[in-house]
Protein backbone atom coordinates (compact mmCIF):
# COMPACT_ATOMS: atom_id res chain seq x y z
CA UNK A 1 0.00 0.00 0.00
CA UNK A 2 2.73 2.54 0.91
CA UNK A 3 4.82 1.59 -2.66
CA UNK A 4 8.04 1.58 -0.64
CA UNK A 5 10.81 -1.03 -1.85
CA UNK A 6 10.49 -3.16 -3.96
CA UNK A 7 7.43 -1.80 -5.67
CA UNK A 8 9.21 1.65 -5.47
CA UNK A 9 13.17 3.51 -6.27
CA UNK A 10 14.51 5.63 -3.41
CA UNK A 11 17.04 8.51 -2.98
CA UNK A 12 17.87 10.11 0.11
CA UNK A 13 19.72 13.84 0.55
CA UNK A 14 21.07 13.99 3.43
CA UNK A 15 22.70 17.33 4.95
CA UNK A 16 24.76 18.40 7.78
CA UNK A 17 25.93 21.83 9.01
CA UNK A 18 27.90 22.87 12.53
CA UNK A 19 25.53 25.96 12.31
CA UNK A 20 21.83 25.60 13.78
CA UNK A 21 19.47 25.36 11.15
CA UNK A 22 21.57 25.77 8.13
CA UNK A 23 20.96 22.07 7.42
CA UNK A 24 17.21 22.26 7.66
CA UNK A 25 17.34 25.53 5.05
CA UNK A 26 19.04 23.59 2.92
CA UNK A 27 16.74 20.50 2.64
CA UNK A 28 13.88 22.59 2.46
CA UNK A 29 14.97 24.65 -0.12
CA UNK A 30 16.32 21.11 -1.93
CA UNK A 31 12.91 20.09 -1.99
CA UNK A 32 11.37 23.40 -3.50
CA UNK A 33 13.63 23.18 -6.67
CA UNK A 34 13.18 19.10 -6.53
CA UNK A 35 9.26 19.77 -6.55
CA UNK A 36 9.98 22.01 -9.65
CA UNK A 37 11.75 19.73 -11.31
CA UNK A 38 9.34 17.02 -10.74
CA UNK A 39 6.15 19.15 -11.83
CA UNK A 40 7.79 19.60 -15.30
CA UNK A 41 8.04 15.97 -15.41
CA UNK A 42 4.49 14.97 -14.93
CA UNK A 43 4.83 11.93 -16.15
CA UNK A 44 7.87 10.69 -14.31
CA UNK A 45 5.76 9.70 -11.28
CA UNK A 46 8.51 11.31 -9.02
CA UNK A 47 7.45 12.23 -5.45
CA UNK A 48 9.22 14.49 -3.32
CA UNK A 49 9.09 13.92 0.41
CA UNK A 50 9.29 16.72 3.28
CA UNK A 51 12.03 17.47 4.79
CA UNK A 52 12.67 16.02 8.02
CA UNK A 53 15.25 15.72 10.51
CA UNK A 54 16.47 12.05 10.94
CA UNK A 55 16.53 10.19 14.21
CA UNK A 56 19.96 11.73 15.43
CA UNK A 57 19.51 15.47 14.80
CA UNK A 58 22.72 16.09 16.34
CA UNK A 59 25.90 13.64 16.11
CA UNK A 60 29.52 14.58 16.35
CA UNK A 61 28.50 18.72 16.77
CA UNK A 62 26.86 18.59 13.43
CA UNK A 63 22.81 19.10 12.83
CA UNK A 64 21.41 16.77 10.08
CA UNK A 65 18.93 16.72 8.21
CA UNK A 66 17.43 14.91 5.64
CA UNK A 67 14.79 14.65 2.31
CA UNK A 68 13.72 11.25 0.76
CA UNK A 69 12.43 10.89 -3.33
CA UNK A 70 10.59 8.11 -4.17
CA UNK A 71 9.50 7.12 -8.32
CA UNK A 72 8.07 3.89 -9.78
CA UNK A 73 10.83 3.45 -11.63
CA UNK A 74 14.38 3.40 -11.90
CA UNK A 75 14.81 5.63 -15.40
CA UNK A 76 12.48 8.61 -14.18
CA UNK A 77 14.44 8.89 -11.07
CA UNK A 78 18.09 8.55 -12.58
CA UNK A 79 17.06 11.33 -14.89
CA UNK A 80 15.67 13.45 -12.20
CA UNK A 81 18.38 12.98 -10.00
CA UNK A 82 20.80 14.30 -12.72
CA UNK A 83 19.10 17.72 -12.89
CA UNK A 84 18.69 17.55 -9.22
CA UNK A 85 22.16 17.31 -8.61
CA UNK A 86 22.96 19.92 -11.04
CA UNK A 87 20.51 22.59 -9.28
CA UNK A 88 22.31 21.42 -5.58
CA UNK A 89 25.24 21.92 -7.05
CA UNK A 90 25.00 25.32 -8.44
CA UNK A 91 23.49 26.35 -5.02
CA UNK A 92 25.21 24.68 -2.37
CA UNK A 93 26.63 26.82 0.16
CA UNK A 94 30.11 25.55 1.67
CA UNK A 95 29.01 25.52 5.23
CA UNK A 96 26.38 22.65 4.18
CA UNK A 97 27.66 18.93 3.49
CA UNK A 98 25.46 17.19 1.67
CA UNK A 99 25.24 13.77 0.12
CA UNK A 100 22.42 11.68 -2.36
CA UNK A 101 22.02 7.98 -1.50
CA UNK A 102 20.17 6.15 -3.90
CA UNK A 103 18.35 2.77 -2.88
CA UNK A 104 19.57 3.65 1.28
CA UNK A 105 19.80 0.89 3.32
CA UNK A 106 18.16 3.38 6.26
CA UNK A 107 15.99 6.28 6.07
């Protein structure tokens, strides 16, 4: 009912910043530009998640946070992923580390 593996393709960003809230403002503005990108490609089927922060906020003086994608199939989401990725690219800030798991083993 949920279509979570392995009737559905994952990707996680994940985010982490030494500054309070930085890595929340970045997920959530991740997800703006992924919703974008997923609105122009109606037919992709690829949902964007909202941003949460995972179930240790705080490890090693670093704040995470974290966004999940999900898609019916493997093509849509490999080609939305690579126009994600360009957009965080172009806009990430240096102060935020960020990273894109696809299929995570946790979420």
């Amino acid at each position: 009912m949920a279509q979570f593996p392995p009737f559905s393709y994952l990707a996680l960003l994940r985010a982490e910043s030494k500054k309070p809230g930085e890595a929340m403002a970045f997920v959530k503005a991740a997800a703006r530009s992924a919703r974008r990108i997923a609105a122009r490609e109606a037919s992709a089927r690829v949902e964007v998640f909202d941003a949460v922060a995972p179930a240790l906020e705080r490890k090693a003086g670093f704040e995470r946070a974290q966004l999940l994608v999900r898609a019916d199939s493997r093509a849509p989401l490999q080609n939305f992923l690579n126009r994600w990725k360009a957009t965080l690219d172009a806009s990430s800030e240096r102060r935020v580390r960020w990273s894109l798991d696809v299929d995570p083993q946790e979420v």
